[in-house]
N, C-alpha and C. Protein backbone atom coordinates (compact mmCIF):
# COMPACT_ATOMS: atom_id res chain seq x y z
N UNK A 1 0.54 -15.45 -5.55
CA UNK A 1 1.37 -14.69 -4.63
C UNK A 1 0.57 -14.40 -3.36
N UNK A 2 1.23 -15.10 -2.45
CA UNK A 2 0.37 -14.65 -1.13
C UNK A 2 1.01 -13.20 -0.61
N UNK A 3 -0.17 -12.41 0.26
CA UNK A 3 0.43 -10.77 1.00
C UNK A 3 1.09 -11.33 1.87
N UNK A 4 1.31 -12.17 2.65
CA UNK A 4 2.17 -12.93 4.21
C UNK A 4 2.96 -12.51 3.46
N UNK A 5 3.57 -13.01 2.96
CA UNK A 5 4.91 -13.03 2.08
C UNK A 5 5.54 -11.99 1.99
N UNK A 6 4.59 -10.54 1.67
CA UNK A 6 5.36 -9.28 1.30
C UNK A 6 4.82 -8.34 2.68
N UNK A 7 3.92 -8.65 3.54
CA UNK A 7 3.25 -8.07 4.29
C UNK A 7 3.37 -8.39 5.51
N UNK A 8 4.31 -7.82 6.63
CA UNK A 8 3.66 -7.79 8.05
C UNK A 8 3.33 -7.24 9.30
N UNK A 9 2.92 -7.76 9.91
CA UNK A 9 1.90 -6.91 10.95
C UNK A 9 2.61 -5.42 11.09
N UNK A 10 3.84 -5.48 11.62
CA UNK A 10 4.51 -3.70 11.78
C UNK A 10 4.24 -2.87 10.37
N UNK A 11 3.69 -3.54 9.47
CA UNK A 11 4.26 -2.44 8.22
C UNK A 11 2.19 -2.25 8.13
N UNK A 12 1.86 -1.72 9.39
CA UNK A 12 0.11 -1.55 9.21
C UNK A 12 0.04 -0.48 9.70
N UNK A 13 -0.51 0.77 9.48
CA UNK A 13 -1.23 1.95 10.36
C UNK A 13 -2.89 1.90 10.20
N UNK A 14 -3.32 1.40 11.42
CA UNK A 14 -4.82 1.26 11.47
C UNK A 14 -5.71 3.01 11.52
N UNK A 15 -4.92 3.82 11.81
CA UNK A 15 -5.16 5.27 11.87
C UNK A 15 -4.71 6.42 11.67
N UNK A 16 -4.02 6.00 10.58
CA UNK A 16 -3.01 7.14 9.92
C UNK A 16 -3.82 8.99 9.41
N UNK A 17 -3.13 10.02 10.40
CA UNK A 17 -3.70 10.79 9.99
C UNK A 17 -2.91 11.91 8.86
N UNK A 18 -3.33 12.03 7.82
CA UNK A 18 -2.61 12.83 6.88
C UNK A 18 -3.51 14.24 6.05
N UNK A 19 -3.30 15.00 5.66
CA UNK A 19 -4.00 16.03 5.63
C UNK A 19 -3.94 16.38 3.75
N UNK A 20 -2.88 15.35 2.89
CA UNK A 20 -2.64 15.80 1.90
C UNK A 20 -1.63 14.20 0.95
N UNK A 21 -1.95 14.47 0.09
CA UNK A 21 -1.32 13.22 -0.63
C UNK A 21 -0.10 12.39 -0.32
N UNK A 22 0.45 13.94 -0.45
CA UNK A 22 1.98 14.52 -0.21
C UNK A 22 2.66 13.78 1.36
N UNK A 23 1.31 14.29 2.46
CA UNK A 23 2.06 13.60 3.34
C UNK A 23 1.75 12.23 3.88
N UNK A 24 0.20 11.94 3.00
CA UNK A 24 0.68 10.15 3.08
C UNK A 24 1.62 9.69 2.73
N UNK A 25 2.08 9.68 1.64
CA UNK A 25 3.74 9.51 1.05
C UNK A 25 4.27 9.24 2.13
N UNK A 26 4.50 11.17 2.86
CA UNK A 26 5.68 11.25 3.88
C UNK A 26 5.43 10.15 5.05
N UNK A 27 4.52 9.57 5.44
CA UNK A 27 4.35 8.90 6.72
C UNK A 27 3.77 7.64 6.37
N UNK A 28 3.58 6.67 5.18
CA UNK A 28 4.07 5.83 4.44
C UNK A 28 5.46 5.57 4.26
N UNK A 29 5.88 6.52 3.60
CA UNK A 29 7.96 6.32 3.67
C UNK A 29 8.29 5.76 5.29
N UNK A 30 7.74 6.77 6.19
CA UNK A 30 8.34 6.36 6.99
C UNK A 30 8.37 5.13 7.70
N UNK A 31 7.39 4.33 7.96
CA UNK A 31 6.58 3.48 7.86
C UNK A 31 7.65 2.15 7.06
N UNK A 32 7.54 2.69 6.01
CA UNK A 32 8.59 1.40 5.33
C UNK A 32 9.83 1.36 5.98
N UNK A 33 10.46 2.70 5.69
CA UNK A 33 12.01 3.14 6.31
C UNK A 33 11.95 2.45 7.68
N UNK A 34 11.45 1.87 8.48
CA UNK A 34 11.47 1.42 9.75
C UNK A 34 11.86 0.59 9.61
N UNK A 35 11.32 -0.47 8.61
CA UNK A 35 11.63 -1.48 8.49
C UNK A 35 12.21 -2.80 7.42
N UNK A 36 12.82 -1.72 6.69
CA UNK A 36 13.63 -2.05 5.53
C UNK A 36 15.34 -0.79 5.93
N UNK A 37 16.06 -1.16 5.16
CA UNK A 37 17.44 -1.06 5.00
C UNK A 37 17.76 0.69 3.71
N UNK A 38 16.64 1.48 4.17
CA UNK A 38 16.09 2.50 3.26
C UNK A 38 15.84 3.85 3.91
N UNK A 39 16.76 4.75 3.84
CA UNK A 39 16.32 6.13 4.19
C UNK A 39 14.96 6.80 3.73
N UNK A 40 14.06 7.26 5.25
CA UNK A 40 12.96 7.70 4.87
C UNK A 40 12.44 8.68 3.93
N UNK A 41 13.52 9.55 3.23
CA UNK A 41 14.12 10.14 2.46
C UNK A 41 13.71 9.71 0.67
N UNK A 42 14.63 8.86 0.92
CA UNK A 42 14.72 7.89 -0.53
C UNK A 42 13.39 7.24 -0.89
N UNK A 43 12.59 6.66 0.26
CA UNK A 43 11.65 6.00 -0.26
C UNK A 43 10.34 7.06 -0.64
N UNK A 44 10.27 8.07 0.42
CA UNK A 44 9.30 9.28 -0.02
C UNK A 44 9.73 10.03 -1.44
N UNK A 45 11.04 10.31 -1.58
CA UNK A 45 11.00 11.27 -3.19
C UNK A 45 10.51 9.92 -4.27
N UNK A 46 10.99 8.28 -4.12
CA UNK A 46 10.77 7.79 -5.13
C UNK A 46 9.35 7.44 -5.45
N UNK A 47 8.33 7.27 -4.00
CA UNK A 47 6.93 7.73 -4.19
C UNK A 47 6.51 8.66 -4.44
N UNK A 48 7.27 9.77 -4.34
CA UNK A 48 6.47 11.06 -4.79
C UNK A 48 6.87 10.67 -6.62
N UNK A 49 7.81 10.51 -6.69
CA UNK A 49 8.35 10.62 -8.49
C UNK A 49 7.66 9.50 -9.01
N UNK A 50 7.11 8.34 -8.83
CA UNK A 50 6.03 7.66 -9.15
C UNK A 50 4.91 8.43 -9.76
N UNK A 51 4.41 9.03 -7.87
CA UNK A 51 3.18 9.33 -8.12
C UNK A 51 3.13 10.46 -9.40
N UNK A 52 3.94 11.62 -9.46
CA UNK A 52 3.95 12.47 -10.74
C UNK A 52 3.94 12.20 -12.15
N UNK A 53 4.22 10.83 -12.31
CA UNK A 53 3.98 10.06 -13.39
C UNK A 53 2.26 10.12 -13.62
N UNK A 54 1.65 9.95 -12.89
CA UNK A 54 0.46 9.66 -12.47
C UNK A 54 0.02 9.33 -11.54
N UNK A 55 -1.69 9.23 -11.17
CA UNK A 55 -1.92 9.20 -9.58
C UNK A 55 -1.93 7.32 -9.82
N UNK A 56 -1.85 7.29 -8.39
CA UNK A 56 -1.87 5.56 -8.17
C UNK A 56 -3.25 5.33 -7.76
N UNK A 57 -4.07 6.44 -7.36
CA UNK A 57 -5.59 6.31 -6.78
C UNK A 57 -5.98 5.61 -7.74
N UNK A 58 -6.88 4.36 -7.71
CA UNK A 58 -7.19 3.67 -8.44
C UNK A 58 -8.77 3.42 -8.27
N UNK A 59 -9.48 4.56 -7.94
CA UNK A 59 -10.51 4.57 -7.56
C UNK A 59 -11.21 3.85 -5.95
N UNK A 60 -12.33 3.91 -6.02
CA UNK A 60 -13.09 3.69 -4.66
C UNK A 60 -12.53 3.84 -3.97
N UNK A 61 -11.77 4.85 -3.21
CA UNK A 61 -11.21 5.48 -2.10
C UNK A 61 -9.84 4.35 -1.85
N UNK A 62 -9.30 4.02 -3.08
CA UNK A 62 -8.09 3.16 -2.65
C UNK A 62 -6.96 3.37 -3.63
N UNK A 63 -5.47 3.31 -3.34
CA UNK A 63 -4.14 3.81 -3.75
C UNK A 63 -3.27 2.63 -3.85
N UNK A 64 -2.75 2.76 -4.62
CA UNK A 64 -1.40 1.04 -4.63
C UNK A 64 -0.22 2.13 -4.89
N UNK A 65 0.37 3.06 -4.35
CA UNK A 65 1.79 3.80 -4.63
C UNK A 65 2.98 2.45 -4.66
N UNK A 66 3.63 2.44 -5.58
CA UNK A 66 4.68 1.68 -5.79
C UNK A 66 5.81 2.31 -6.08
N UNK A 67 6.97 1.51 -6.24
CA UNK A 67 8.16 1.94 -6.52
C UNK A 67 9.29 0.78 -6.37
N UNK A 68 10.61 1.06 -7.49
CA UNK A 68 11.27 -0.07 -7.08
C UNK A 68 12.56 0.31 -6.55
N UNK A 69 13.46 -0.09 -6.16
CA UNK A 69 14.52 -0.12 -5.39
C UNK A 69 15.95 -0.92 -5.44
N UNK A 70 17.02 -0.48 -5.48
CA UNK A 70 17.90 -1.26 -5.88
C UNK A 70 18.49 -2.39 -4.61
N UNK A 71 18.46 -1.74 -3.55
CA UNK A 71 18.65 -2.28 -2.02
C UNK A 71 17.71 -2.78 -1.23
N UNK A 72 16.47 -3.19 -1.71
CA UNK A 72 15.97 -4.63 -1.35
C UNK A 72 15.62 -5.74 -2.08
N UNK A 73 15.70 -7.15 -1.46
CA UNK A 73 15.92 -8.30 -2.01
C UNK A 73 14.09 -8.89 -2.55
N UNK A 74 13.51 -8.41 -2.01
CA UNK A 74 12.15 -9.32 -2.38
C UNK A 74 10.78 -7.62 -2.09
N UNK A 75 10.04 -7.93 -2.92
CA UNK A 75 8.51 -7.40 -2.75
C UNK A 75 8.43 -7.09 -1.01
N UNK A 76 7.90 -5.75 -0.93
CA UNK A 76 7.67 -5.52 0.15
C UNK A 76 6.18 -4.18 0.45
N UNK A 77 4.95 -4.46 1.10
CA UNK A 77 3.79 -4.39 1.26
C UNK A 77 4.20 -3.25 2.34
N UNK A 78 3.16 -2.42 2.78
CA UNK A 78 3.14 -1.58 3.53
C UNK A 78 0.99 -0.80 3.47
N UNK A 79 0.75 -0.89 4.76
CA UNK A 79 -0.47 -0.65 4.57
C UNK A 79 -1.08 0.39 5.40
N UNK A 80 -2.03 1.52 4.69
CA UNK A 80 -2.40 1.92 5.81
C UNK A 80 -3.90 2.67 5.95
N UNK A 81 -4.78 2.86 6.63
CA UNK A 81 -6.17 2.76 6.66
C UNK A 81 -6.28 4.53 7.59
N UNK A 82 -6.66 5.38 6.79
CA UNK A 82 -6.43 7.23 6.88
C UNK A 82 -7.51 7.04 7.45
N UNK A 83 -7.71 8.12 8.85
CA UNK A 83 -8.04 8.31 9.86
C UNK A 83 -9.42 9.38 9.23
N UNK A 84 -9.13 10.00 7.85
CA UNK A 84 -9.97 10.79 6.90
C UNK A 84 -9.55 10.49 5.59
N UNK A 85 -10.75 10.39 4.59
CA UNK A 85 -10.15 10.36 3.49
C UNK A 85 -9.18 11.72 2.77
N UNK A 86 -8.71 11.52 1.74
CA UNK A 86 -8.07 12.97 1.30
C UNK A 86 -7.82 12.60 -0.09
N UNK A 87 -7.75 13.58 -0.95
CA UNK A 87 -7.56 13.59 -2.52
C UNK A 87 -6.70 13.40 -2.45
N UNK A 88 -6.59 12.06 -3.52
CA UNK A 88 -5.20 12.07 -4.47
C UNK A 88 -5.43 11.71 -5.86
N UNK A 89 -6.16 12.64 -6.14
CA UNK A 89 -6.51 12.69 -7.70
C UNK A 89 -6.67 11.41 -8.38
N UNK A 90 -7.47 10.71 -7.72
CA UNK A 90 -7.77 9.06 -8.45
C UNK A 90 -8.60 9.49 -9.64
N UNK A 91 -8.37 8.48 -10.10
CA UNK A 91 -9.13 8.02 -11.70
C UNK A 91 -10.95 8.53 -11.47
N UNK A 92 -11.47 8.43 -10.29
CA UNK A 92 -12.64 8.43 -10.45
C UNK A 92 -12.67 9.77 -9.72
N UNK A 93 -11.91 10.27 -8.59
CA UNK A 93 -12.16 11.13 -8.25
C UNK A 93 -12.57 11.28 -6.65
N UNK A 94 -12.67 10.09 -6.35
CA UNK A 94 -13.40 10.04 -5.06
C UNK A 94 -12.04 10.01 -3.37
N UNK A 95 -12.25 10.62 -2.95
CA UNK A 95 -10.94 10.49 -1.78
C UNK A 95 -10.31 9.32 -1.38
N UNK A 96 -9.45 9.32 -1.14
CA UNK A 96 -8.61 7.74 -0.50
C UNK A 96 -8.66 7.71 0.82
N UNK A 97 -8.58 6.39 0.91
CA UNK A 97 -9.20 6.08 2.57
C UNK A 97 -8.11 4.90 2.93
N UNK A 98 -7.83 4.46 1.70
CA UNK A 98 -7.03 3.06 2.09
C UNK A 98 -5.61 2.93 0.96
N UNK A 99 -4.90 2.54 1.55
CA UNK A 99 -3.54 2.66 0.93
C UNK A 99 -2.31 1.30 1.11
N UNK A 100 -2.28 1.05 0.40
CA UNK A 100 -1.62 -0.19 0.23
C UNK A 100 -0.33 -0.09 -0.82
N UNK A 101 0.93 0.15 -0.04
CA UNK A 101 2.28 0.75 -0.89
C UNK A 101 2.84 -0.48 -1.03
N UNK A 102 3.56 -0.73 -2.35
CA UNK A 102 4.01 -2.13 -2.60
C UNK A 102 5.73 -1.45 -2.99
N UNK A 103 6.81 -1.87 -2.62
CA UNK A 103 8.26 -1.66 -3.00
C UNK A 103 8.81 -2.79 -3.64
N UNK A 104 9.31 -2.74 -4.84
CA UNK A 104 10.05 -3.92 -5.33
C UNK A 104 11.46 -3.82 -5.74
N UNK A 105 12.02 -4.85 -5.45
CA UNK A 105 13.73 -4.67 -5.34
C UNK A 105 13.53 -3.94 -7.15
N UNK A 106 14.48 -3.51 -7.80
CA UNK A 106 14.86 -3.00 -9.01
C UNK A 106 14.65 -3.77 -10.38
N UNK A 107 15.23 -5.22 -9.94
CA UNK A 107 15.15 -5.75 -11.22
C UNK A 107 13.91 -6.99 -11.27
N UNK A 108 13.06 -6.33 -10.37
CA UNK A 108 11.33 -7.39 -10.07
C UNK A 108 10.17 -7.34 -11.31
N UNK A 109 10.53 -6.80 -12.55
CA UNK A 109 9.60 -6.63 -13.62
C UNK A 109 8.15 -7.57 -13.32
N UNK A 110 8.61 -8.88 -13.42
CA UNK A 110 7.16 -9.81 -13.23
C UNK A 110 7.09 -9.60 -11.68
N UNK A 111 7.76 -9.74 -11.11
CA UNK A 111 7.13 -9.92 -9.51
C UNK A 111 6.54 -8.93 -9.12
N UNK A 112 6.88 -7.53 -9.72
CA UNK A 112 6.57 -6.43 -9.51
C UNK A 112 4.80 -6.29 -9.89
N UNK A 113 4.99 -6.31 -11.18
CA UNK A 113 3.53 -6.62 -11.86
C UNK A 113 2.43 -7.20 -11.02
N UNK A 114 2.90 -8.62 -10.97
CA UNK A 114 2.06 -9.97 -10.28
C UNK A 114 1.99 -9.15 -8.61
N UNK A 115 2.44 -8.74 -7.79
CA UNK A 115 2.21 -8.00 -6.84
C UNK A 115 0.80 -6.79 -6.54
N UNK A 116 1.81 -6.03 -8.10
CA UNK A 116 0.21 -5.10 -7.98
C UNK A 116 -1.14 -5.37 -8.22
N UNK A 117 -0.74 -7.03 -9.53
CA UNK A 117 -2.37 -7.36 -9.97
C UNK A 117 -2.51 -8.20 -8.48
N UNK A 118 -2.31 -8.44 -7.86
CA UNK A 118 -2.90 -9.22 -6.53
C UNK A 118 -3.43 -8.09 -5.57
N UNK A 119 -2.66 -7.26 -4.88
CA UNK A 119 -3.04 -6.08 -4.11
C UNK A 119 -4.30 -5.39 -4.85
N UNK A 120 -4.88 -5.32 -6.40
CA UNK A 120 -5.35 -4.81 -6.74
C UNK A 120 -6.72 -5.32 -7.20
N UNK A 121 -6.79 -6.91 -7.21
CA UNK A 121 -7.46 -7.91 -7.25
C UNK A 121 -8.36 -7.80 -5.53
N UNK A 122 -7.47 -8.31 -5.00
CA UNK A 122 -8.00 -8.08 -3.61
C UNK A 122 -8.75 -7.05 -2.81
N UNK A 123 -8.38 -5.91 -3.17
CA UNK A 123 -9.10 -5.01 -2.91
C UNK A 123 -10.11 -4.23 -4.07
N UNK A 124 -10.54 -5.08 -4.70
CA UNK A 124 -11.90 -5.12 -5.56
C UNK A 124 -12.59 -5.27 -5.32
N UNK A 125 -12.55 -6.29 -3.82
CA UNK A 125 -13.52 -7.10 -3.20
C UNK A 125 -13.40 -6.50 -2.41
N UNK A 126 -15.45 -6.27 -2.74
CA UNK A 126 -16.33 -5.69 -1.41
C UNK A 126 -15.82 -5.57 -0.30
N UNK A 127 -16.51 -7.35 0.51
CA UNK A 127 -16.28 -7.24 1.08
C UNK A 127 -14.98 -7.20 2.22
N UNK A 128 -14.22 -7.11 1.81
CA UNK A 128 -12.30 -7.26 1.97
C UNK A 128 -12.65 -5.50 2.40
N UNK A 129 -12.85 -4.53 1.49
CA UNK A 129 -12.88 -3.43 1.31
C UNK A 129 -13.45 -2.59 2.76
N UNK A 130 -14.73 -3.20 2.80
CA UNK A 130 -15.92 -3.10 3.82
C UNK A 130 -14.83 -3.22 5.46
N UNK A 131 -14.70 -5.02 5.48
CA UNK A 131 -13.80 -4.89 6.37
C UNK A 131 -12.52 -4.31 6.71
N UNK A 132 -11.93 -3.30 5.64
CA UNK A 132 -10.81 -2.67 6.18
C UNK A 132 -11.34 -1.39 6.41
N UNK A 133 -12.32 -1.16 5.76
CA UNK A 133 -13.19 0.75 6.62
C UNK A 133 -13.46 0.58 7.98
N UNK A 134 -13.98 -0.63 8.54
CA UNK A 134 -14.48 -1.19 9.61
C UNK A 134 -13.70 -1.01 10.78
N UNK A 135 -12.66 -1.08 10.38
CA UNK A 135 -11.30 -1.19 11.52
C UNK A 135 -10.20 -0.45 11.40
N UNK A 136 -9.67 0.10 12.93
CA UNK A 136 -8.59 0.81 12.86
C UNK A 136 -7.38 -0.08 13.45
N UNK A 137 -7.70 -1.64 14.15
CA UNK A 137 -6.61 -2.33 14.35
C UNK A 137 -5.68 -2.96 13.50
N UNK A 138 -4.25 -2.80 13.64
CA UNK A 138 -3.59 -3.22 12.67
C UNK A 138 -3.51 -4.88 12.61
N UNK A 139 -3.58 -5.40 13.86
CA UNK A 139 -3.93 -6.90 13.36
C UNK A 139 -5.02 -7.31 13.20
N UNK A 140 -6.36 -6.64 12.74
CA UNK A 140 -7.20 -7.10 12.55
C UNK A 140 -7.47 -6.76 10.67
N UNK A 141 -6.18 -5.78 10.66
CA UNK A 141 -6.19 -5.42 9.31
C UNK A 141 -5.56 -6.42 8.70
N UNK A 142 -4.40 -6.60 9.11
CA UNK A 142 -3.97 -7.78 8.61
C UNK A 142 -3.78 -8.88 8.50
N UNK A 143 -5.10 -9.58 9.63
CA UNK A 143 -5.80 -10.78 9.36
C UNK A 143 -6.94 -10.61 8.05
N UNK A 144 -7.14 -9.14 8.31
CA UNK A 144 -8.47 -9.33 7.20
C UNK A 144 -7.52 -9.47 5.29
N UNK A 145 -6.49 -8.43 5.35
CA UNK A 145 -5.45 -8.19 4.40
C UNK A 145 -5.16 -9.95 3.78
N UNK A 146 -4.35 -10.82 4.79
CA UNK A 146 -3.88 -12.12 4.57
C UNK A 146 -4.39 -13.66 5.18
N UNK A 147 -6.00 -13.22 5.55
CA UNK A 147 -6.48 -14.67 6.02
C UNK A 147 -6.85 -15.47 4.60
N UNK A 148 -7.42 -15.20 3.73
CA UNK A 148 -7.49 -15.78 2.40
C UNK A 148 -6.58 -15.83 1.40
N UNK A 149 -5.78 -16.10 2.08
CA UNK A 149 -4.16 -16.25 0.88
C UNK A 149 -4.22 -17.36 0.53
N UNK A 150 -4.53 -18.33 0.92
CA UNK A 150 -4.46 -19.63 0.50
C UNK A 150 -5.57 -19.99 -0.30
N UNK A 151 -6.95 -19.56 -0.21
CA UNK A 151 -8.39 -19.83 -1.27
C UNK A 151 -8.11 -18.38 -2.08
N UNK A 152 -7.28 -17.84 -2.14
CA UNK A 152 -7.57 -16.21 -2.63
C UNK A 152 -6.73 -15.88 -3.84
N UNK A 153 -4.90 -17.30 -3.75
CA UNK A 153 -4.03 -16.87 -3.72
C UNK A 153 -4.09 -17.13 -5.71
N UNK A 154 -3.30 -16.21 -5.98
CA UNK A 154 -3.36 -16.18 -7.76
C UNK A 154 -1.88 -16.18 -8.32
């Protein structure tokens, strides 16, 4: 699964500033809501009701918030690189810095899956990691995000 695919350049904040979990969510939602067929509304309570399931922090200062949706047609990426880190109660504990929200239409079980193990694969790696602390441009994020889709792609 290549990120091109679910990922582009508008759906990047190279300097997102948020003060609390809660309102990455809120300015993530919005973020999507721009550019999908989805009240900013709808997509923030169904990330928040995710996240209460459990945190999505998945350690080393990085988040995969997901959620699925009945009113869109395919996987959809949303990214964004916090201006400060801030708790969101990850597994290890350490603040989030980088955030990578994945939406999948409703009935995406495998695509859904295969999405997160890629987003989650990818940002395992160092240096992938390194270069998104590095930068607050959004196309440089998301050259760094989707230049190895093709040697990368799983």
């Amino acid at each position: 699964m290549k990120l091109s695919t679910i990922l582009s350049p508008g759906m990047i904040a190279g300097g997102l500033k948020a003060n609390s979990k809660k309102q990455v969510l809120q300015e993530v939602a919005t973020l999507a809501a721009r550019h999908l067929d989805l009240g900013e509304r709808e997509v923030f309570d169904a990330l928040l009701q995710r996240e209460r399931l459990g945190s999505t922090g998945i350690g080393n200062g990085l988040a995969i918030p997901h959620s699925r949706f009945p009113a869109i047609k395919s996987l959809v990426g949303a990214f964004a690189r916090l201006e400060k880190p801030i708790d969101f109660e990850s597994v290890d504990g350490i603040p989030v810095d980088l955030v990578f929200v994945l939406l999948a239409p409703e009935g995406a079980g495998a695509d859904h899956l295969q999405g997160l193990a890629r987003v989650a694969r990818l940002l395992r790696t160092p240096s992938i990691v390194q270069d998104l602390r590095a930068t607050r441009d959004p196309a440089a994020i998301y050259a760094i995000l989707t230049v190895g889709d093709t040697s990368r792609a799983a």
